[in-house]
N, C-alpha and C. Protein backbone atom coordinates (compact mmCIF):
# COMPACT_ATOMS: atom_id res chain seq x y z
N UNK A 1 101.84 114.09 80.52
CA UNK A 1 100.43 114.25 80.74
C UNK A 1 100.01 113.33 81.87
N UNK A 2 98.94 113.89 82.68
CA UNK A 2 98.87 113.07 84.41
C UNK A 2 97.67 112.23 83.63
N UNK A 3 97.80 110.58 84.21
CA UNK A 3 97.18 110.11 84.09
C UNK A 3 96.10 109.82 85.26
N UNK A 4 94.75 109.81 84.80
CA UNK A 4 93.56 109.75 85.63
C UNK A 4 93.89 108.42 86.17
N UNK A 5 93.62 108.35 87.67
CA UNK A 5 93.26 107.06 88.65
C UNK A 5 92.40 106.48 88.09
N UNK A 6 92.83 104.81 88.50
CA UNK A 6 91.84 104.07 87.83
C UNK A 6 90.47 103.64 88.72
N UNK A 7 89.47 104.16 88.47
CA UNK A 7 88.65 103.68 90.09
C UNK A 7 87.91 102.90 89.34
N UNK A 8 88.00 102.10 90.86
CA UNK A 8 87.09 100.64 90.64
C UNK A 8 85.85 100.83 90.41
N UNK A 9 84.83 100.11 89.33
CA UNK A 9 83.62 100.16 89.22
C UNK A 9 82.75 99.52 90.34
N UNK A 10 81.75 99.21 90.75
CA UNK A 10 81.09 98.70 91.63
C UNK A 10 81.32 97.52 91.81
N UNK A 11 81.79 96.68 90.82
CA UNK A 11 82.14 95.18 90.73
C UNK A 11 83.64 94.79 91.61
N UNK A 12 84.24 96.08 92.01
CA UNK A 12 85.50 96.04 91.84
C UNK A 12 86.27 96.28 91.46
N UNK A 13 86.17 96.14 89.34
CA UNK A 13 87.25 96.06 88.69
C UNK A 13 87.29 97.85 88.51
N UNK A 14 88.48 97.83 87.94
CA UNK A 14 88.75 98.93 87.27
C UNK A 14 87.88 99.10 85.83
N UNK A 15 87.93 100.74 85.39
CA UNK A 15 87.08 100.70 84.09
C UNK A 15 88.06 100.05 82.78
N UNK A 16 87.31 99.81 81.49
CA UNK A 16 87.99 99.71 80.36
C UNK A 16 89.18 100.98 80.26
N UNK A 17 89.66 100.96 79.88
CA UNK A 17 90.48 101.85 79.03
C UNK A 17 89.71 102.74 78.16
N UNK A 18 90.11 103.85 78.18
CA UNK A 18 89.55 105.33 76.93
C UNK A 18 90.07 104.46 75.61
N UNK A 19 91.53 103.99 75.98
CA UNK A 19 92.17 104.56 74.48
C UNK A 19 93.14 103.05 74.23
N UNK A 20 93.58 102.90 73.09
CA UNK A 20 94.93 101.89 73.03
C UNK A 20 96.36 102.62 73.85
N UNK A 21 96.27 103.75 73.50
CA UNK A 21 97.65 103.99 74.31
C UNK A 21 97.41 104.48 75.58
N UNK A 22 96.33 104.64 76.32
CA UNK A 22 95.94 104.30 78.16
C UNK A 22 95.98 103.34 78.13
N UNK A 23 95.69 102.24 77.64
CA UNK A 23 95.70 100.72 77.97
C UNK A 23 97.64 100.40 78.12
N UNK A 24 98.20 101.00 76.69
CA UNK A 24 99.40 100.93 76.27
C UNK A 24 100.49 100.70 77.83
N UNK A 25 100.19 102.54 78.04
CA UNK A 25 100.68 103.00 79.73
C UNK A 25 100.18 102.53 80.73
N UNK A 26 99.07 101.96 80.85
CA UNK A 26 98.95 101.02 82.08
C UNK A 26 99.65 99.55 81.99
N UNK A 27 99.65 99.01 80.94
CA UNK A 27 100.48 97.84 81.02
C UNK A 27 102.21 98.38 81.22
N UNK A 28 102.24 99.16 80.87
CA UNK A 28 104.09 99.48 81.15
C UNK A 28 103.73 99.95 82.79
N UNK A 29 103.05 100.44 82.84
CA UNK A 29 103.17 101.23 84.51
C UNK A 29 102.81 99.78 85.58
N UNK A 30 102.03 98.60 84.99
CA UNK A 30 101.39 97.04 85.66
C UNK A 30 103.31 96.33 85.59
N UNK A 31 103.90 96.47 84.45
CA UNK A 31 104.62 95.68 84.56
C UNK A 31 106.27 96.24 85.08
N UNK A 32 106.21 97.66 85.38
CA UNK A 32 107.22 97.97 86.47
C UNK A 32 107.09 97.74 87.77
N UNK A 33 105.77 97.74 88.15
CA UNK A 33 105.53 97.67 89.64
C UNK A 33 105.89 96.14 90.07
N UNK A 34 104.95 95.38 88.53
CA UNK A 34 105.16 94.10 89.05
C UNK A 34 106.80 93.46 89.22
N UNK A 35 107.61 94.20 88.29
CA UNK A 35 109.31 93.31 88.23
C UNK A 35 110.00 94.65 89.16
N UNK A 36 109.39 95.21 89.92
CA UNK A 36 109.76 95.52 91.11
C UNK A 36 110.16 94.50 92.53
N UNK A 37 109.30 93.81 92.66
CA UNK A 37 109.42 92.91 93.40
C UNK A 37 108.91 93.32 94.33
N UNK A 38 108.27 94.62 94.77
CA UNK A 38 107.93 95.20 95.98
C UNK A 38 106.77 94.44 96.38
N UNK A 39 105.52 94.42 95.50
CA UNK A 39 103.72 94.26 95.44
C UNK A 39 103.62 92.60 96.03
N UNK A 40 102.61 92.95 97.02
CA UNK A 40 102.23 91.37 97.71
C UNK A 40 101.47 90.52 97.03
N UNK A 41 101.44 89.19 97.03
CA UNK A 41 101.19 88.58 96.33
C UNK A 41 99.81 89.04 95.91
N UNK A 42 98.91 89.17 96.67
CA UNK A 42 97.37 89.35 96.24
C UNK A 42 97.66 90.63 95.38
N UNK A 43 98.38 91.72 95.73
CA UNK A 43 98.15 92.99 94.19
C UNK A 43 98.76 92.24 93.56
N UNK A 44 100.17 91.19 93.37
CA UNK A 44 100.68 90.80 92.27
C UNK A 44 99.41 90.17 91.23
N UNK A 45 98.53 89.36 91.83
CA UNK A 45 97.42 88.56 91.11
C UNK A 45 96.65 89.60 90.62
N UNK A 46 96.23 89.97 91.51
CA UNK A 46 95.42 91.57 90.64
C UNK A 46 95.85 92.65 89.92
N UNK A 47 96.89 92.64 89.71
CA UNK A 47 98.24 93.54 88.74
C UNK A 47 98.09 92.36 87.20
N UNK A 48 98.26 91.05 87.44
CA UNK A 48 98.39 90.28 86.11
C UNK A 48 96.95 90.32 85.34
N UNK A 49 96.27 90.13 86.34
CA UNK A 49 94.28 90.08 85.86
C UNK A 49 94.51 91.07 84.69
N UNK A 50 94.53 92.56 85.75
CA UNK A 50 94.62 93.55 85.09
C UNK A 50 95.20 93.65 83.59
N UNK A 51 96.49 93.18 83.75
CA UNK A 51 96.94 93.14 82.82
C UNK A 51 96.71 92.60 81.34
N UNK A 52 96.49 91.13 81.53
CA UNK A 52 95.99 90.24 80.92
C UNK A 52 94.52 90.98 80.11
N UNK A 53 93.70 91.26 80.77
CA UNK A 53 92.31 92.34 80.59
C UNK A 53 92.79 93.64 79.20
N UNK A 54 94.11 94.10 80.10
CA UNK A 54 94.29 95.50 79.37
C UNK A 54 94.95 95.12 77.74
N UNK A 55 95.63 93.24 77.78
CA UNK A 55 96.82 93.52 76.47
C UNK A 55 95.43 92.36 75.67
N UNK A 56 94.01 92.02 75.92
CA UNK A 56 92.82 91.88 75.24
C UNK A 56 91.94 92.69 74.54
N UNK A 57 92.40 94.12 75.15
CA UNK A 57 91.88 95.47 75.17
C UNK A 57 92.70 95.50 73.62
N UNK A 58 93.79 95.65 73.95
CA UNK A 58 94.88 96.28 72.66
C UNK A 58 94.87 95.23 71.60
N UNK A 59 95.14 94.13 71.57
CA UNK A 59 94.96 92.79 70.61
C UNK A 59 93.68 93.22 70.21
N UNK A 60 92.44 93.54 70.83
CA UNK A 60 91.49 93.97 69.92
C UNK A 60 91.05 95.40 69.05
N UNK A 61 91.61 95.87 69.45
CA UNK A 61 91.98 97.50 68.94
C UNK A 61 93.19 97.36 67.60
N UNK A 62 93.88 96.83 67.71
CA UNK A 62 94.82 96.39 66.61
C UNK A 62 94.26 95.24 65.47
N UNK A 63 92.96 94.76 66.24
CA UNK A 63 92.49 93.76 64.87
C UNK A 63 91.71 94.72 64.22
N UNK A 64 90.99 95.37 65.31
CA UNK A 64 90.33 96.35 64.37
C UNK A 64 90.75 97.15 62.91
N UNK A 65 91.94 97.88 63.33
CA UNK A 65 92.32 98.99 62.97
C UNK A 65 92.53 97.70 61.55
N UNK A 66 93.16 96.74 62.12
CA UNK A 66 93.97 95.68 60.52
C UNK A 66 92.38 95.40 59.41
N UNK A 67 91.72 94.99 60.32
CA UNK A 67 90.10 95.59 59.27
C UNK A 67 89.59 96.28 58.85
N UNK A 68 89.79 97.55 59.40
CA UNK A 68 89.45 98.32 58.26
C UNK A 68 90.82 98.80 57.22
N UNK A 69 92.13 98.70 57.57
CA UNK A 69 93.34 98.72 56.56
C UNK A 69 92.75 97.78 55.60
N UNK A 70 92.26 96.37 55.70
CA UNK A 70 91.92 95.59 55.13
C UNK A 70 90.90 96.41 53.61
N UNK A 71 89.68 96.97 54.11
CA UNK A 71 88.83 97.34 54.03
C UNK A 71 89.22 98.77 52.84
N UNK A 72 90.06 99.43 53.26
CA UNK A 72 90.61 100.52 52.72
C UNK A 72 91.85 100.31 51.37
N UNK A 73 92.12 98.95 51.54
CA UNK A 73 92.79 98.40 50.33
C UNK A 73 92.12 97.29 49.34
N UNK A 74 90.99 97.36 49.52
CA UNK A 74 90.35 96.81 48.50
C UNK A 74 90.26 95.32 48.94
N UNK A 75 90.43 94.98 50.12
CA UNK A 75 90.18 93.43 50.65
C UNK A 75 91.63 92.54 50.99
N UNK A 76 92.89 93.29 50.27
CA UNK A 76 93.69 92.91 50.59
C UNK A 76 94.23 93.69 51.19
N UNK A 77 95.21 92.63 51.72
CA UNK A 77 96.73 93.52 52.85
C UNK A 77 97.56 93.56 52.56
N UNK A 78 98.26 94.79 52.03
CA UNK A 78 99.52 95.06 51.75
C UNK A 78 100.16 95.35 52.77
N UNK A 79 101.66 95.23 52.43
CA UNK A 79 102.89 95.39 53.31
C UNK A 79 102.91 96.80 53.20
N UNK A 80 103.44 97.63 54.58
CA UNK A 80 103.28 99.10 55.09
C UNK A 80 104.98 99.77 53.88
N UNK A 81 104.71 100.49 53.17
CA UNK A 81 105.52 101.01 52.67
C UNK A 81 106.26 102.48 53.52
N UNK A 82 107.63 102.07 53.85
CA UNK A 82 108.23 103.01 54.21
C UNK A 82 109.27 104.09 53.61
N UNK A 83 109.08 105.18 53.79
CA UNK A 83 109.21 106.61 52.69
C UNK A 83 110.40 106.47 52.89
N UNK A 84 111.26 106.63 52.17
CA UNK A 84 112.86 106.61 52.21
C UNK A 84 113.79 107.81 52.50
């Protein structure tokens, strides 16, 4: 599936992310370019920003989701049972 360009908002930056897994694929697609070795230092700095931005994005999308799991088990957290 083609992923949409990221265009810069007026500030500059790029937008948030739609989703956890657009955020997901932009950090894998930030961190091939970057251990490429190709990108000059100034995109390298603006490749990590980015980055850094996008895996704040996901750390908070994953606390979420653990709150309402929370929420859906009665206040506690159980361990994920896997079907055998």
């Amino acid at each position: 599936m083609p992923k949409a360009p990221s265009v810069p908002t007026p500030t500059g930056e790029a937008p948030a992310p739609q989703s956890y897994e657009s955020a997901l694929g932009e950090i894998e697609e930030l961190v091939s370019q970057m251990e490429s070795g190709q990108l000059p230092l100034e995109k390298l700095l603006t490749s990590y920003k980015r980055g850094a931005l996008l895996l704040k994005f996901c750390r908070e999308q994953l606390s979420a989701v653990e709150d309402q799991i929370k929420l859906l088990e009665d206040g506690e957290l159980k361990p994920w049972k896997v079907a055998p």
